[in-house]
C-alpha atoms as a PDB file:
ATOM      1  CA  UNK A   1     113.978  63.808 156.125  1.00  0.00           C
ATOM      2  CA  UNK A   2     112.000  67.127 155.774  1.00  0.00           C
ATOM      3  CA  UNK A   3     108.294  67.672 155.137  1.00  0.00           C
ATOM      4  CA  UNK A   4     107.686  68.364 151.855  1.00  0.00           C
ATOM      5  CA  UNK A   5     104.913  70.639 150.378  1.00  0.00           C
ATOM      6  CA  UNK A   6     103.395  70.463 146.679  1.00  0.00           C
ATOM      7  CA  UNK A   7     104.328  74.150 145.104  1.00  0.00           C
ATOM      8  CA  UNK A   8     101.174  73.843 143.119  1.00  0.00           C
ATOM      9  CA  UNK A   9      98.522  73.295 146.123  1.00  0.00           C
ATOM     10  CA  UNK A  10     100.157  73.410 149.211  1.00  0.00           C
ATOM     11  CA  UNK A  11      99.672  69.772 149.994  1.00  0.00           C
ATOM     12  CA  UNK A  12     102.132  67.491 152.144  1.00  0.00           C
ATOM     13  CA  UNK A  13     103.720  65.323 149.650  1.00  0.00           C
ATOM     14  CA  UNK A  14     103.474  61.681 150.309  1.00  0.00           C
ATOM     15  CA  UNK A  15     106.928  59.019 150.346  1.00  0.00           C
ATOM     16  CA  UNK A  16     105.756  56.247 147.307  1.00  0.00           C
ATOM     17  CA  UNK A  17     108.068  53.543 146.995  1.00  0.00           C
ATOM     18  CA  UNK A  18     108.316  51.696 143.129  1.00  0.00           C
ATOM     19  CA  UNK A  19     111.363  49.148 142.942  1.00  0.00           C
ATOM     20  CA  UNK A  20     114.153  50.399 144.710  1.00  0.00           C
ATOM     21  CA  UNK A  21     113.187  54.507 144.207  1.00  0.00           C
ATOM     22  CA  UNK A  22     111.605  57.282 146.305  1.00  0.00           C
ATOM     23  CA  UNK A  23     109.533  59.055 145.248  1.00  0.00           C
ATOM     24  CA  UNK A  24     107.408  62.246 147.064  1.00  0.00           C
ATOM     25  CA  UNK A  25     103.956  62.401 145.605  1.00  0.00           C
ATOM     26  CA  UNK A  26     101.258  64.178 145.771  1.00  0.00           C
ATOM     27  CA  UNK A  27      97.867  63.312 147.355  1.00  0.00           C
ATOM     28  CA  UNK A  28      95.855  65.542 144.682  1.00  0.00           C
ATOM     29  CA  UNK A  29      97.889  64.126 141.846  1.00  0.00           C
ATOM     30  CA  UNK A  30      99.570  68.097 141.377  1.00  0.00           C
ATOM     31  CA  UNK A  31     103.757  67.130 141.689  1.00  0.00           C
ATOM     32  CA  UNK A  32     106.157  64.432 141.721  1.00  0.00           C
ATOM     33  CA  UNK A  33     109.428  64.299 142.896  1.00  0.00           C
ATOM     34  CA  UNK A  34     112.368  61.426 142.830  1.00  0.00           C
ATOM     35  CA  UNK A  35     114.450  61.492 146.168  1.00  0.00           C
ATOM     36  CA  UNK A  36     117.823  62.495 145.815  1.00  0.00           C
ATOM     37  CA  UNK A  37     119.184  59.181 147.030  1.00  0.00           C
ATOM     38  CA  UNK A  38     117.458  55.944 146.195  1.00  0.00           C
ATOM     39  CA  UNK A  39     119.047  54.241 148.721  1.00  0.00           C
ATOM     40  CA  UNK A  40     115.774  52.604 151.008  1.00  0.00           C
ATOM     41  CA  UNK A  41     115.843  50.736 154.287  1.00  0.00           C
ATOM     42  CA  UNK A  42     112.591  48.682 154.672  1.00  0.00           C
ATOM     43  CA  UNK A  43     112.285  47.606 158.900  1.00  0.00           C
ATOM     44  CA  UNK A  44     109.145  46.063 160.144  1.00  0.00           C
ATOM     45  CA  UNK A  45     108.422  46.590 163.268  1.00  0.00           C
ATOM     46  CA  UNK A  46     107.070  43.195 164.436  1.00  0.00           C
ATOM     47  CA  UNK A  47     106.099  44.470 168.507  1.00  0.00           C
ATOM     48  CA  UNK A  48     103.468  47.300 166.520  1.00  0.00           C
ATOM     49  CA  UNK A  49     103.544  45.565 162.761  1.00  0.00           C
ATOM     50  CA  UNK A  50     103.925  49.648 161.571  1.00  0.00           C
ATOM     51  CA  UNK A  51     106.546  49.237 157.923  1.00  0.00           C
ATOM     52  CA  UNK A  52     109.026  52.468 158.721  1.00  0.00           C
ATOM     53  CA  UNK A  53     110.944  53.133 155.058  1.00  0.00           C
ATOM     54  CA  UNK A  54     113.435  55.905 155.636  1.00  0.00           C
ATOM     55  CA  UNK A  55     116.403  56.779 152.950  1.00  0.00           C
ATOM     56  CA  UNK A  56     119.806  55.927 153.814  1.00  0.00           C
ATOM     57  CA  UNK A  57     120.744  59.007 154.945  1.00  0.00           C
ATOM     58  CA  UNK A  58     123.346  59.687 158.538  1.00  0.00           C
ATOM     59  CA  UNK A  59     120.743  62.083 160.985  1.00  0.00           C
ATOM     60  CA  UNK A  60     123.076  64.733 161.724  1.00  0.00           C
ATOM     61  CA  UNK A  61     120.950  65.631 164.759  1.00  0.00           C
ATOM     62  CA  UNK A  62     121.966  63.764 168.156  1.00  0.00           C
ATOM     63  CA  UNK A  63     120.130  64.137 171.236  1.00  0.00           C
ATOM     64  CA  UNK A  64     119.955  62.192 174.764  1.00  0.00           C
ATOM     65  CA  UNK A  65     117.350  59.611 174.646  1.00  0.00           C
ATOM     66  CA  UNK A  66     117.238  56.321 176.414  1.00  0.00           C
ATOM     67  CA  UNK A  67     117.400  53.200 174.070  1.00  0.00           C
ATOM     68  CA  UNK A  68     114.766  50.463 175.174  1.00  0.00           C
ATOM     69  CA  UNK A  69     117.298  47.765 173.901  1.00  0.00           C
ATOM     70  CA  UNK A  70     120.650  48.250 174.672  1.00  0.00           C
ATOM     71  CA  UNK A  71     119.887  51.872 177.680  1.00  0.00           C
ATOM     72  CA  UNK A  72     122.403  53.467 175.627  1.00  0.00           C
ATOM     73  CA  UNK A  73     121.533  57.760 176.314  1.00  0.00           C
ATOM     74  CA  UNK A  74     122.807  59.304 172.580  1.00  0.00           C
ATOM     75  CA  UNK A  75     120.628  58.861 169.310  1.00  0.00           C
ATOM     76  CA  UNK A  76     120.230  60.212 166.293  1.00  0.00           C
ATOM     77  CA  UNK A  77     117.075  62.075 165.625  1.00  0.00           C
ATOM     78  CA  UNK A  78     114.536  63.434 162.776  1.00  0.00           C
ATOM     79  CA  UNK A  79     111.251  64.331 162.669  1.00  0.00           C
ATOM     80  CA  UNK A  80     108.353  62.982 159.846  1.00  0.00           C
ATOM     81  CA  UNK A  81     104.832  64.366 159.148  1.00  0.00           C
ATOM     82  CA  UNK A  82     103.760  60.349 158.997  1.00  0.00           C
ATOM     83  CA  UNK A  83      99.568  61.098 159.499  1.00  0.00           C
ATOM     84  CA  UNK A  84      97.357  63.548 158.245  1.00  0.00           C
ATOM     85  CA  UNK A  85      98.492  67.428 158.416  1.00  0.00           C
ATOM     86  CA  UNK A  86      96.343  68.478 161.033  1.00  0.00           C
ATOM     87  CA  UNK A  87      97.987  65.933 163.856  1.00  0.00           C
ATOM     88  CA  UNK A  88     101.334  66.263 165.070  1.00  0.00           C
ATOM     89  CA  UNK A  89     104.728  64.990 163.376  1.00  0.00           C
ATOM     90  CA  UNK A  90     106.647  61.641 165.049  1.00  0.00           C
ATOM     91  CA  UNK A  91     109.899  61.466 166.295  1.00  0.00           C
ATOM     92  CA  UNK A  92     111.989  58.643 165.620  1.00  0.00           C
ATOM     93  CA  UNK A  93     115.362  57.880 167.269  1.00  0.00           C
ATOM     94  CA  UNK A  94     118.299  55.870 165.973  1.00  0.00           C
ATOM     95  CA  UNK A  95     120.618  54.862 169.171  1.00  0.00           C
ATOM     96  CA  UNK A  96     123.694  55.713 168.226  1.00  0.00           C
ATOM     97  CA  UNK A  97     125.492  52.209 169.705  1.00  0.00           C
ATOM     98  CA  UNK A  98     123.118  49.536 168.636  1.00  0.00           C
ATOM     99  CA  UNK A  99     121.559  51.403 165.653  1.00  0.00           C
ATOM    100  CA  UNK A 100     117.999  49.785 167.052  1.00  0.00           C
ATOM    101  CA  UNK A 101     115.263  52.878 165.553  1.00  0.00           C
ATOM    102  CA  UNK A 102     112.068  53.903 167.530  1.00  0.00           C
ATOM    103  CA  UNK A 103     109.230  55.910 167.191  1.00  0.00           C
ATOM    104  CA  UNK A 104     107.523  59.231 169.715  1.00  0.00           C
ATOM    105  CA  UNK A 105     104.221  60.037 168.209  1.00  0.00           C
ATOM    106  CA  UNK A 106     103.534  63.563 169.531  1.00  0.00           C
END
């Protein structure tokens, strides 16, 4: 998934969830947009409690990185803007064996 900005004020749009659609919004109440797909995977974390809600969608990126469960070294990889603008993006990894997703806040 990309970052999205509003084309009215600039702002990074927001994921909103209603039913089983995507949605990005945003904060200043300028632009909505549905996701293309409305596909949505819901995990909960239950180690940090943190909800992670990510469209269906095959990462086409694949990098080495070290799965914590299964030590597999290949996993898919995107990057989301998930806290304000002015802090850096986090990584999340897919491991490409076990399909078990984690987080790098950077």
């Amino acid at each position: 998934m990309a970052v999205k900005f509003c084309p009215e004020c600039k702002a990074i749009l927001k994921m909103e969830v209603r039913g089983s659609e995507v949605y990005y919004v945003c904060p200043k109440g300028h632009y909505e947009e549905r996701t293309a797909s409305n596909k949505i995977t819901k995990r909960v974390n239950r180690e940090n409690k943190v909800v992670v809600i990510t469209n269906q969608v095959k990462a086409e990126t694949v990098t080495k990185a070290r799965c914590p469960k299964c030590s597999h070294d290949e996993a898919y990889t995107w990057i989301v803007q998930t806290r304000s603008g002015d802090e850096g993006p986090t990584i999340f990894y897919r491991c490409t064996r076990c399909s078990y997703t984690w987080r790098v806040y950077t």
